[in-house]
C-alpha atoms as a PDB file:
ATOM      1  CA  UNK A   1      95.618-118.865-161.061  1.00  0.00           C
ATOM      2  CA  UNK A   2      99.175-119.932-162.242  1.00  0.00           C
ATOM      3  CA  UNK A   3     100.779-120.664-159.420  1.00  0.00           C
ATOM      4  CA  UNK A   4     102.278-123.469-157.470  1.00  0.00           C
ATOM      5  CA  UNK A   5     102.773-121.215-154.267  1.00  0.00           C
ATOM      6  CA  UNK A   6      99.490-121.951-152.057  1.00  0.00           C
ATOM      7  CA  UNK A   7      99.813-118.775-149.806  1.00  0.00           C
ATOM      8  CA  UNK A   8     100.110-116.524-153.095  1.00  0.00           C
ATOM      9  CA  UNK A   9      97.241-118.763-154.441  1.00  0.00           C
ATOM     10  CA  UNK A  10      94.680-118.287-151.705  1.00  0.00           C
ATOM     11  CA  UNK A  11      96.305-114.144-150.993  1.00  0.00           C
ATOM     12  CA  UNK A  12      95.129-113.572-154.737  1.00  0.00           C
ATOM     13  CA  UNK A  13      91.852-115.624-154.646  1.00  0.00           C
ATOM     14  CA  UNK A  14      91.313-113.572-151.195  1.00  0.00           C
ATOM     15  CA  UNK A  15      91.537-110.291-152.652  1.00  0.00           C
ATOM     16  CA  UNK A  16      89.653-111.648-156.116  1.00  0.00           C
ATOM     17  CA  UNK A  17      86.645-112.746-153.236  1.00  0.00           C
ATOM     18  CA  UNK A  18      86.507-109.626-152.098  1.00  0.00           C
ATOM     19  CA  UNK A  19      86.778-107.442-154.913  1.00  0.00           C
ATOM     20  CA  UNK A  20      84.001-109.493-156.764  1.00  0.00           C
ATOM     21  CA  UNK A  21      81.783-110.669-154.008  1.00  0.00           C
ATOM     22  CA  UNK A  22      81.488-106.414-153.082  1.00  0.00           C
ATOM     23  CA  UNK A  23      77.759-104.994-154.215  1.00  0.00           C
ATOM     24  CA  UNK A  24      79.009-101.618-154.668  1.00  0.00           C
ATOM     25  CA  UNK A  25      81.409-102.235-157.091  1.00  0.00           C
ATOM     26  CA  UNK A  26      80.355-102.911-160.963  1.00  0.00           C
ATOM     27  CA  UNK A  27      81.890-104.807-162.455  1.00  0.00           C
ATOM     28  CA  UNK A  28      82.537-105.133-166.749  1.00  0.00           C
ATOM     29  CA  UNK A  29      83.257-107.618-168.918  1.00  0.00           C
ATOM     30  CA  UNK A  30      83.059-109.386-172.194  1.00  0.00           C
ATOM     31  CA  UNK A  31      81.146-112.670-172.174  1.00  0.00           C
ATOM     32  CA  UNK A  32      81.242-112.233-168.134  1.00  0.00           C
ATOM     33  CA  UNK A  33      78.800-114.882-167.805  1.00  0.00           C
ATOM     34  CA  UNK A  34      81.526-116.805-168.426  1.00  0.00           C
ATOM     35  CA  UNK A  35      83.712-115.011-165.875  1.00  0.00           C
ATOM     36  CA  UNK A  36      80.790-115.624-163.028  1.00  0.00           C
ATOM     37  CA  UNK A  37      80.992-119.490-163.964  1.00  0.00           C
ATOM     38  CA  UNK A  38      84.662-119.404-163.291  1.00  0.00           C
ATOM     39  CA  UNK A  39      85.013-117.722-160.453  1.00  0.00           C
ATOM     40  CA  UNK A  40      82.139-119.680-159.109  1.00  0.00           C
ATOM     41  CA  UNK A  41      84.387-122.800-158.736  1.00  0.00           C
ATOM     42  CA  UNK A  42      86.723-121.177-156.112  1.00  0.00           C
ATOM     43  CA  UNK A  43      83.958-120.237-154.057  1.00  0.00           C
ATOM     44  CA  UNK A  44      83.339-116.541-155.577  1.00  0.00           C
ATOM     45  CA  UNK A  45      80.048-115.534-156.123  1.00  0.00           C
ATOM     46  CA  UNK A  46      79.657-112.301-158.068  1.00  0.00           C
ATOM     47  CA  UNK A  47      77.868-109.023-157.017  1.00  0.00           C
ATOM     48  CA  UNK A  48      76.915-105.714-158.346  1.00  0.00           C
ATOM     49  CA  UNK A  49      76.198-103.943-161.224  1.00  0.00           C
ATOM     50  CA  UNK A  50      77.789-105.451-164.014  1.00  0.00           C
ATOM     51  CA  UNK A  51      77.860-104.278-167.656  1.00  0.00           C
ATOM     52  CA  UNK A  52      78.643-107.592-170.669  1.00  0.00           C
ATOM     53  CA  UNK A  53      79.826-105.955-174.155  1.00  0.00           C
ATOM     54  CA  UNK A  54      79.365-108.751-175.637  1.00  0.00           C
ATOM     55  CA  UNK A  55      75.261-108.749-174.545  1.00  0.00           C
ATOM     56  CA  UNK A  56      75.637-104.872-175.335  1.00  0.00           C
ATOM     57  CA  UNK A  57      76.558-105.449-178.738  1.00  0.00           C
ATOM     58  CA  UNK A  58      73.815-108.396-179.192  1.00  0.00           C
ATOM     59  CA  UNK A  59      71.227-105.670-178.154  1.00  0.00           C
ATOM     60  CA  UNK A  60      72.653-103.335-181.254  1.00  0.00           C
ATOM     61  CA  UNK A  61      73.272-105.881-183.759  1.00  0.00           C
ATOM     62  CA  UNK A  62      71.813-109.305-183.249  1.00  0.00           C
ATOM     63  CA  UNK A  63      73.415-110.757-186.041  1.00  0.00           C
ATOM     64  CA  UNK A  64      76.535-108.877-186.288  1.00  0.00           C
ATOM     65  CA  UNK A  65      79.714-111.441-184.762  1.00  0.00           C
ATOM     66  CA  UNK A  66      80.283-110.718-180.953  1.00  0.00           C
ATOM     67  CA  UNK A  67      83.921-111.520-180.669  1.00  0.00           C
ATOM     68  CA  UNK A  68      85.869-109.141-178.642  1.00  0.00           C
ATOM     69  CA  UNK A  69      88.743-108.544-181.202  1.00  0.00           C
ATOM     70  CA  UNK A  70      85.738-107.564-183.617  1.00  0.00           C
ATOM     71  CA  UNK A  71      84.192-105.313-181.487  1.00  0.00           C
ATOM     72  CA  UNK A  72      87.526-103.423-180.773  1.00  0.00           C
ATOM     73  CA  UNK A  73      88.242-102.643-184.311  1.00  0.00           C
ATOM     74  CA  UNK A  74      85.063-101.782-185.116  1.00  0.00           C
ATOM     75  CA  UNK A  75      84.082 -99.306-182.227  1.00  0.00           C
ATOM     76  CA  UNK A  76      87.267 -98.756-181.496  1.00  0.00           C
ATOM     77  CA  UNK A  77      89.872 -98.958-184.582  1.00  0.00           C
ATOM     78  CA  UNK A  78      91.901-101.116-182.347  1.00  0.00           C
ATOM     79  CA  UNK A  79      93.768-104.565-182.942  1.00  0.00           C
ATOM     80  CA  UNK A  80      95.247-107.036-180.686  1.00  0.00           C
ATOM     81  CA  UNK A  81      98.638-107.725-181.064  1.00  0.00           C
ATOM     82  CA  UNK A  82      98.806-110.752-183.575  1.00  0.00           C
ATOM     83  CA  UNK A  83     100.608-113.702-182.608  1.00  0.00           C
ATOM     84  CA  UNK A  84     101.415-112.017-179.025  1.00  0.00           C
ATOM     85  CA  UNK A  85     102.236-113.824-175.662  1.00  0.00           C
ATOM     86  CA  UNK A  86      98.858-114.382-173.360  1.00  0.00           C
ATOM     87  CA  UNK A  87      99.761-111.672-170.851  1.00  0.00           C
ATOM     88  CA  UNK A  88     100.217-109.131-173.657  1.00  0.00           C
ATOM     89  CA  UNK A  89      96.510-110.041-175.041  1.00  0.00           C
ATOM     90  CA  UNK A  90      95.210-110.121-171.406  1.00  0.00           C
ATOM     91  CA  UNK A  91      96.257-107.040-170.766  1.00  0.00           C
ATOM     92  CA  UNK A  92      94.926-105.370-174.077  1.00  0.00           C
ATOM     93  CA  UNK A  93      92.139-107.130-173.081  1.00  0.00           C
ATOM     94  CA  UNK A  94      91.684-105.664-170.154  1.00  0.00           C
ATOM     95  CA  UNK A  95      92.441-102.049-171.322  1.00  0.00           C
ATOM     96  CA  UNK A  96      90.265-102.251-174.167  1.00  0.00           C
ATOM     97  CA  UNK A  97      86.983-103.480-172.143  1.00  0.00           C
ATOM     98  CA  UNK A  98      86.326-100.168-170.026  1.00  0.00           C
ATOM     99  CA  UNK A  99      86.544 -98.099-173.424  1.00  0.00           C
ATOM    100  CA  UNK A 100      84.409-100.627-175.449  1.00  0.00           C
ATOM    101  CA  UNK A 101      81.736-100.408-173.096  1.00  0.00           C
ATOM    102  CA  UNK A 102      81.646 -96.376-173.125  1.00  0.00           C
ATOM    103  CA  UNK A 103      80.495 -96.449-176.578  1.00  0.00           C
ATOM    104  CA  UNK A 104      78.489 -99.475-176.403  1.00  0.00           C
ATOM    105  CA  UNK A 105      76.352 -97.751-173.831  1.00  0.00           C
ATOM    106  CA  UNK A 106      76.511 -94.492-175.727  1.00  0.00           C
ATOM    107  CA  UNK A 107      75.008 -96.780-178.631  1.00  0.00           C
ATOM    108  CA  UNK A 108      72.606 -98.110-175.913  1.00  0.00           C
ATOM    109  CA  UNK A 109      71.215 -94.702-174.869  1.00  0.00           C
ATOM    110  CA  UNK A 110      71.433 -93.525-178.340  1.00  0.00           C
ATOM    111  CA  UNK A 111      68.759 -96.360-179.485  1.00  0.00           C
ATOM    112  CA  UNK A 112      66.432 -96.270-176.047  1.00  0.00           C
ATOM    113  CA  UNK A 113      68.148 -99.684-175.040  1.00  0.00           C
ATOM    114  CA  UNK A 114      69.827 -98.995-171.530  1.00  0.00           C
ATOM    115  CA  UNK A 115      67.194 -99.538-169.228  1.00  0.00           C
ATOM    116  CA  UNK A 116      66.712-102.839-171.650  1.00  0.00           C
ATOM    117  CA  UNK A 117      70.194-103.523-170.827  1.00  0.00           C
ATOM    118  CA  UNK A 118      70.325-103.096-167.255  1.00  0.00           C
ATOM    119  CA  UNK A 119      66.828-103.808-165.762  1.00  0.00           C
ATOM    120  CA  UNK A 120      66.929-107.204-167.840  1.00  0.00           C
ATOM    121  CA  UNK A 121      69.670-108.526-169.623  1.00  0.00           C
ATOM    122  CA  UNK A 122      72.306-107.996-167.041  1.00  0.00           C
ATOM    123  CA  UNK A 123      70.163-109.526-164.031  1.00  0.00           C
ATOM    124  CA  UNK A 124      69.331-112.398-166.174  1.00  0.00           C
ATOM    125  CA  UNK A 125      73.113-113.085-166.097  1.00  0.00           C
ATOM    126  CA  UNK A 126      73.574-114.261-162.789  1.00  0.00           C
ATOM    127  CA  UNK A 127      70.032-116.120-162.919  1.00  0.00           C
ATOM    128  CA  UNK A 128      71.597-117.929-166.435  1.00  0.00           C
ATOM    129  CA  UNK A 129      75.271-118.568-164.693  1.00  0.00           C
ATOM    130  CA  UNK A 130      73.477-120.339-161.567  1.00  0.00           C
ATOM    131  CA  UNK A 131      71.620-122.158-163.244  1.00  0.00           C
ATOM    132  CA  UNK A 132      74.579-123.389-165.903  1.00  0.00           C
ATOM    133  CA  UNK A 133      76.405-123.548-162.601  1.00  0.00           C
ATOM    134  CA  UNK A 134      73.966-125.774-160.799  1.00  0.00           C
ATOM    135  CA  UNK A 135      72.934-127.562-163.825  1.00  0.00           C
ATOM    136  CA  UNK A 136      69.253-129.073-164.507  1.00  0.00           C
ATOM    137  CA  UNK A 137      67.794-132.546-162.980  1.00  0.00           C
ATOM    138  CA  UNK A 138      66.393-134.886-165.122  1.00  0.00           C
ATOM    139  CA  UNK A 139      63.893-137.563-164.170  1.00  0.00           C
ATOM    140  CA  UNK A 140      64.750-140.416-166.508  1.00  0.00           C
ATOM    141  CA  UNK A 141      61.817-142.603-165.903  1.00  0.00           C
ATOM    142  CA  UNK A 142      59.248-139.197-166.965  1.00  0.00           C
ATOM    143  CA  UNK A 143      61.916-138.413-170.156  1.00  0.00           C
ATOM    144  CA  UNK A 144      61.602-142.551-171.540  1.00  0.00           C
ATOM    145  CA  UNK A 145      57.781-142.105-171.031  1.00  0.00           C
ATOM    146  CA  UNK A 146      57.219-138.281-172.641  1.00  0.00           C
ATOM    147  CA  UNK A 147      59.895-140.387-175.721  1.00  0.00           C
ATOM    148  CA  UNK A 148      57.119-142.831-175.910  1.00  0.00           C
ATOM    149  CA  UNK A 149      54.126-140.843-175.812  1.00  0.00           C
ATOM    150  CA  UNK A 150      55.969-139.278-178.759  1.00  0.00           C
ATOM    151  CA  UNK A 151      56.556-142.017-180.789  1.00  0.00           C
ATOM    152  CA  UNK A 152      53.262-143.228-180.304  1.00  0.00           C
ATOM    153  CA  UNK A 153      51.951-139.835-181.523  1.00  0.00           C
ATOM    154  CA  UNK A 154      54.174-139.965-184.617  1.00  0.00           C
ATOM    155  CA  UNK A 155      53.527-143.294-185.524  1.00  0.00           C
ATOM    156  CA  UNK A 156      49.605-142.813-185.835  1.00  0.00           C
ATOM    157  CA  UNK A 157      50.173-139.784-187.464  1.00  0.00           C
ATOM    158  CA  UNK A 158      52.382-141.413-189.725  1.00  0.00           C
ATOM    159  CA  UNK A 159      49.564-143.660-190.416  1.00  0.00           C
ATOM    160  CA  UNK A 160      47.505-141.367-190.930  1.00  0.00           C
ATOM    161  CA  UNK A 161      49.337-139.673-193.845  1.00  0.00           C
ATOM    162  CA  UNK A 162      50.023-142.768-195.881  1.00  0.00           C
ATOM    163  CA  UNK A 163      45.668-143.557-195.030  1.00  0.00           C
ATOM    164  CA  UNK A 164      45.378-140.452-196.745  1.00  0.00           C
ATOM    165  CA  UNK A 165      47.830-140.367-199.900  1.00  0.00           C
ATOM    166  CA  UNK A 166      47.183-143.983-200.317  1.00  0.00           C
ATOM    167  CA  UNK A 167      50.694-145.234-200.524  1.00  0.00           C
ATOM    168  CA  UNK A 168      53.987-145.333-197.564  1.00  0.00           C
ATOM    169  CA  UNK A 169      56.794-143.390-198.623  1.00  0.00           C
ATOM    170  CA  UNK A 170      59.486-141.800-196.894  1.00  0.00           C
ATOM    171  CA  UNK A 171      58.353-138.676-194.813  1.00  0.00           C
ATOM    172  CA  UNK A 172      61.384-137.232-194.131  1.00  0.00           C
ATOM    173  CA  UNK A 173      62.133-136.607-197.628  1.00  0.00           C
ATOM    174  CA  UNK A 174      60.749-133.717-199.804  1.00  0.00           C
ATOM    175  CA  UNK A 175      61.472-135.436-203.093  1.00  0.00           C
ATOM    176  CA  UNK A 176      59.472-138.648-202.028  1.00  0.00           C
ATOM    177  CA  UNK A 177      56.554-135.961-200.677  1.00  0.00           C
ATOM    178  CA  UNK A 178      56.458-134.599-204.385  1.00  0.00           C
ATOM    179  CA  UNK A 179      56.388-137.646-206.017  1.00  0.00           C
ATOM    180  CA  UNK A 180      53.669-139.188-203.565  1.00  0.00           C
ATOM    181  CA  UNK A 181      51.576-135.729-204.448  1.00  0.00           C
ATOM    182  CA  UNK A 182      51.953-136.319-208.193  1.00  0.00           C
ATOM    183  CA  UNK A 183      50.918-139.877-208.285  1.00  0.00           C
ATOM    184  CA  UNK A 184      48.194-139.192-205.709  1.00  0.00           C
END
């Protein structure tokens, strides 16, 4: 929040709270993981339905891009304003989202995906932003030892391999695996 003013600061983040933090209200978005990680750091924890067009879009075509301004034009015929000051974009953003996920989840229904969409992806969202958020322990001394235990492993096998063809070479490269197989 822009601001230098701390009573407009915490007024806005108090209405955001609420707004958010409310069950009964869904809430849509593009990448809103992302949006759940944010507002995380003032304190805000999400709630609700919510509906990612950017997940939507991954159901329909997994390898198709995922960017926003690609998914406008192309469900949409719409383009941001190039070159355009960040509270123009923001607020194309913003009126573009509710519209881009109408016919994402017409797409949705029309392939047998919703239920996909909203029993699984979209609850997996706040499991994936906590635990981004919250971030994973690692026990160093267990890590060194698994790195060893590897090592070991891929030194015998090594061993192994040039036991076998009868000469070392380089394992990591195909051209020295050829040449080792037409000499053997």
């Amino acid at each position: 929040i822009k601001t230098e003013d701390a009573k407009v600061r915490a007024t806005v983040l108090k209405e955001v709270k609420a707004l958010f933090e409310d069950p009964r209200i869904g809430k849509v978005g593009h990448n809103i993981k992302s949006t759940i990680l944010l507002l995380k750091k003032y304190d805000i924890h999400t709630q609700g339905n919510l509906f990612d067009t950017m997940l939507a879009h991954y159901l329909l075509e997994p390898e198709a891009s995922h960017e926003l301004d690609i998914l406008a034009n192309q469900f949409l015929d719409f383009q941001f304003s190039a070159d355009a000051p960040g509270e123009l974009v923001l607020a194309e953003t913003v009126a573009i989202i509710p519209a881009l996920k109408d016919r994402l989840n017409k797409e949705l229904q029309q392939r047998r995906h919703s239920k996909l969409m909203s029993d699984v992806e979209m609850p997996l969202v706040y499991t994936l932003a906590a635990m981004e958020f919250e971030g994973v322990n690692v026990e160093e001394k267990t890590l060194a030892w698994m790195a060893d235990a590897l090592k070991t492993d891929n030194d015998k096998t090594e061993k192994k391999v040039y036991k076998i063809a009868g000469v070392e070479f380089n394992l990591n490269r195909p051209s020295s695996w050829a040449r080792c197989c037409l000499i053997g």
